[in-house]
C-alpha atoms as a PDB file:
ATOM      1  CA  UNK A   1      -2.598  23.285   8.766  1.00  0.00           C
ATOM      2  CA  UNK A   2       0.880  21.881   9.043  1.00  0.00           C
ATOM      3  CA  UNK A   3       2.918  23.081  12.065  1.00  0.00           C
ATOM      4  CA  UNK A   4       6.801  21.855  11.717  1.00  0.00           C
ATOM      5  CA  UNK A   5       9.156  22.567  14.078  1.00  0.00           C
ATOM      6  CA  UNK A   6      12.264  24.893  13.177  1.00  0.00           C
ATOM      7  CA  UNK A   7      14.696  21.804  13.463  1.00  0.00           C
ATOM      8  CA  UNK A   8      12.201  19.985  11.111  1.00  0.00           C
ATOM      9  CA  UNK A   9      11.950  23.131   8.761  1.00  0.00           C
ATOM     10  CA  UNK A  10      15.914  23.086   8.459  1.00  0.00           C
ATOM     11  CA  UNK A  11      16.658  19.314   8.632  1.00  0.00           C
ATOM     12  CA  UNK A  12      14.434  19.003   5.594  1.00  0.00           C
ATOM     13  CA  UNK A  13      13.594  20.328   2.110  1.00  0.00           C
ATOM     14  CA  UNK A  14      10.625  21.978   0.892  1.00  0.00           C
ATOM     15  CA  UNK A  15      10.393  19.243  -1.790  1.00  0.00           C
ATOM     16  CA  UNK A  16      10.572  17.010   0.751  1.00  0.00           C
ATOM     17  CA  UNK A  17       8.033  18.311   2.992  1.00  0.00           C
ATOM     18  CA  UNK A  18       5.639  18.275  -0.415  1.00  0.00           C
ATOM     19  CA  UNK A  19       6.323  14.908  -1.486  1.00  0.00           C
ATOM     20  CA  UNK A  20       5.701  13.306   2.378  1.00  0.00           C
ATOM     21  CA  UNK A  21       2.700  15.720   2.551  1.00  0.00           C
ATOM     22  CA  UNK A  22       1.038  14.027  -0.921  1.00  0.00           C
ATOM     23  CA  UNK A  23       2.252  10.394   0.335  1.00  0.00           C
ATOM     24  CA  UNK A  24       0.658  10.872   3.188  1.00  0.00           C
ATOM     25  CA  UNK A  25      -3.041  12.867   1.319  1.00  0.00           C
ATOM     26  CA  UNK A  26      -3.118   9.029  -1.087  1.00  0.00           C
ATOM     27  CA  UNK A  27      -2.299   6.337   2.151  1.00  0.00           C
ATOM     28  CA  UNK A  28      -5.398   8.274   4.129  1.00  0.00           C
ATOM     29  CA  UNK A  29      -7.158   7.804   0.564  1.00  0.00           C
ATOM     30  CA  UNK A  30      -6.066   4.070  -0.242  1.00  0.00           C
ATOM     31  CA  UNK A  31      -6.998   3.687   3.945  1.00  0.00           C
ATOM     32  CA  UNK A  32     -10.837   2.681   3.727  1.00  0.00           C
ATOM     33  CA  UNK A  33     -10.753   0.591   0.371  1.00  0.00           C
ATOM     34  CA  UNK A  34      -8.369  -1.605   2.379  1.00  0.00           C
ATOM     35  CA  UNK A  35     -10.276  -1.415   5.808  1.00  0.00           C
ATOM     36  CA  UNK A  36     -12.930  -2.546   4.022  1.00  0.00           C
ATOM     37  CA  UNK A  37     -11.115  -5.864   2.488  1.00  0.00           C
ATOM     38  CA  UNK A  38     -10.104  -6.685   6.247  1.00  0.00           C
ATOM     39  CA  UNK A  39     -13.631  -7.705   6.381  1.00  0.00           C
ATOM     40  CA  UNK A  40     -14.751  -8.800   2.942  1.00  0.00           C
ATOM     41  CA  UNK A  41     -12.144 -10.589   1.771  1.00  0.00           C
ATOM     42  CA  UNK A  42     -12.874 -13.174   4.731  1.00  0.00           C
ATOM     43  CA  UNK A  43     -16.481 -13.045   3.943  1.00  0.00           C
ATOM     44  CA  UNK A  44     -16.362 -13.267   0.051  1.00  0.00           C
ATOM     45  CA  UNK A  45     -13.399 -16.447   0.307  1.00  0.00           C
ATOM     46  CA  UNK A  46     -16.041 -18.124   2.866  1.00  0.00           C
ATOM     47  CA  UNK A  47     -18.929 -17.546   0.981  1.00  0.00           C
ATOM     48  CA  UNK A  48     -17.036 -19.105  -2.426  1.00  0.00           C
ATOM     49  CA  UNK A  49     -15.983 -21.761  -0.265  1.00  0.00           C
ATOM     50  CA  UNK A  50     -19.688 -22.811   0.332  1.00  0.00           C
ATOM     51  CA  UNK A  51     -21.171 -22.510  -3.253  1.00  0.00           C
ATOM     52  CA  UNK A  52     -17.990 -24.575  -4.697  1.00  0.00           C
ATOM     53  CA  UNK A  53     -18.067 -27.233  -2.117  1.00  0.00           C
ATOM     54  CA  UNK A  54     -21.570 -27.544  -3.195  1.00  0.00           C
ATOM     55  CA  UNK A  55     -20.602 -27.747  -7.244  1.00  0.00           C
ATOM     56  CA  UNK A  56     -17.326 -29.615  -6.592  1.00  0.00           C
ATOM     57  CA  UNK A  57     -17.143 -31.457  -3.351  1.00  0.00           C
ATOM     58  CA  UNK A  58     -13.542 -31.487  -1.794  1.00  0.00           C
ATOM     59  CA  UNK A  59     -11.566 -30.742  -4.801  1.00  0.00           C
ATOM     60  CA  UNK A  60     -12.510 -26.684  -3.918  1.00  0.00           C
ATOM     61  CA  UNK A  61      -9.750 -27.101  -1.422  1.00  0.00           C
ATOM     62  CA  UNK A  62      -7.227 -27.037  -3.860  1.00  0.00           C
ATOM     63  CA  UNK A  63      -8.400 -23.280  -4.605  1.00  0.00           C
ATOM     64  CA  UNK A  64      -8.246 -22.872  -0.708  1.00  0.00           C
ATOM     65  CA  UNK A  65      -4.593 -24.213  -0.872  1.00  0.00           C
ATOM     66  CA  UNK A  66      -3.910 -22.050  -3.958  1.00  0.00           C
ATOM     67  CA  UNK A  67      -4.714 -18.875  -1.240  1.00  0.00           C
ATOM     68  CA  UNK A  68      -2.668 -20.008   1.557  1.00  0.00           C
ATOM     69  CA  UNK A  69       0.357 -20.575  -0.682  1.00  0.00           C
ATOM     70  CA  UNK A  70      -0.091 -17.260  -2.265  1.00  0.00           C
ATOM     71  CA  UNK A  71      -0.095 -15.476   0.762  1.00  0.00           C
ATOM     72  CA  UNK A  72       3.909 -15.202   1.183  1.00  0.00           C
ATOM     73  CA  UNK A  73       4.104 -14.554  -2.398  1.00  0.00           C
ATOM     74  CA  UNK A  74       2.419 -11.263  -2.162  1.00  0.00           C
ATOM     75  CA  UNK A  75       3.910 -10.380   1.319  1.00  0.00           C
ATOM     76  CA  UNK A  76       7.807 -10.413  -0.789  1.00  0.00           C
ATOM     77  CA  UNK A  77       6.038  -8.762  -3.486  1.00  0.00           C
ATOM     78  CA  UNK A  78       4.548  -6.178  -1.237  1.00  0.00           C
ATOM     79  CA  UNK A  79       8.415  -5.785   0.657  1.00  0.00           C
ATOM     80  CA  UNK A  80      10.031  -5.416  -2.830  1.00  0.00           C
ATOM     81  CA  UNK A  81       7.147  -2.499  -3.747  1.00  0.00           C
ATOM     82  CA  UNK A  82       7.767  -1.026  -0.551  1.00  0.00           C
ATOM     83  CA  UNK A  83      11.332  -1.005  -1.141  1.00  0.00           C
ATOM     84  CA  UNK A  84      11.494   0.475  -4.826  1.00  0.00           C
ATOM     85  CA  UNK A  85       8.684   2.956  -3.257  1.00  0.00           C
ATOM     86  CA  UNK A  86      11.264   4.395  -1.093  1.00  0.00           C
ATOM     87  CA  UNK A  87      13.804   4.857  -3.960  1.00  0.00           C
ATOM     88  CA  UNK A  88      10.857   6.582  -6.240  1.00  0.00           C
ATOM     89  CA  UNK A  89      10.175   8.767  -3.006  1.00  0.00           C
ATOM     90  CA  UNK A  90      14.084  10.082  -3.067  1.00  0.00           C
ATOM     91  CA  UNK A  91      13.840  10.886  -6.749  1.00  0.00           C
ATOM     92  CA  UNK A  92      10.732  12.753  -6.475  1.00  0.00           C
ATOM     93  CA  UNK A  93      12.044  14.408  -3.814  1.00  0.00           C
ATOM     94  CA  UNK A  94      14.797  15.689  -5.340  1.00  0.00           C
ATOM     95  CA  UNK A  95      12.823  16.332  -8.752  1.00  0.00           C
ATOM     96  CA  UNK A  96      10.498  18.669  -6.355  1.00  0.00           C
ATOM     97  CA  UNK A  97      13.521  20.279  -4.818  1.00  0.00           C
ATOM     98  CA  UNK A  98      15.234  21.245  -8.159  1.00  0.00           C
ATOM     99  CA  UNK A  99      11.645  22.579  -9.630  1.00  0.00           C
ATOM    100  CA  UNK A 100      11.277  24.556  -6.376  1.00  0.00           C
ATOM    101  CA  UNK A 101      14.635  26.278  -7.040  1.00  0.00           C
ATOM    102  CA  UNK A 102      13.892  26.968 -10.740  1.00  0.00           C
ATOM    103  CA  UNK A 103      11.076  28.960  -9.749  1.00  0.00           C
END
């Protein structure tokens, strides 16, 4: 069950409270299919590693390269989702606040 202070209960919404409730039900949910690519992902780029650099030789390491270079990429890609997350969490907050009161 959730237990909330009384500050908490007055400092915040109930459509708040909903919408951080369901944010937080879908990260626990998302949680082991990335857990799992902590470990994989090494695994499964080593593992293509070895059966190209038996086809191709050295020239794999350009897909290696490819990787490393992408890995900033999709760290300013993941800031700039984060970011427009928080701006879709205000709105449904405020959408769940204003269906609260109609009912």
């Amino acid at each position: 069950t959730l237990k909330l202070s009384s500050h908490e209960r007055q400092t915040r919404t109930s459509g708040e409270i909903t919408n951080l409730i369901s944010v937080d039900a879908q990260r626990l949910q998302d949680l082991t299919t990335y857990l799992h690519a902590l470990w994989y992902s090494f695994f499964q780029i080593g593992l293509a590693i070895y059966f190209l650099w038996g086809q191709l030789g050295p020239s794999c390491l350009g897909g290696v390269a490819v990787i490393i270079i992408m890995i900033p990429v999709s760290k300013y890609i993941a800031q700039t989702m984060g970011r427009k997350q928080s701006i879709l969490m205000k709105a449904r907050d405020e959408r769940v606040e204003k269906n609260s009161e109609i009912l």
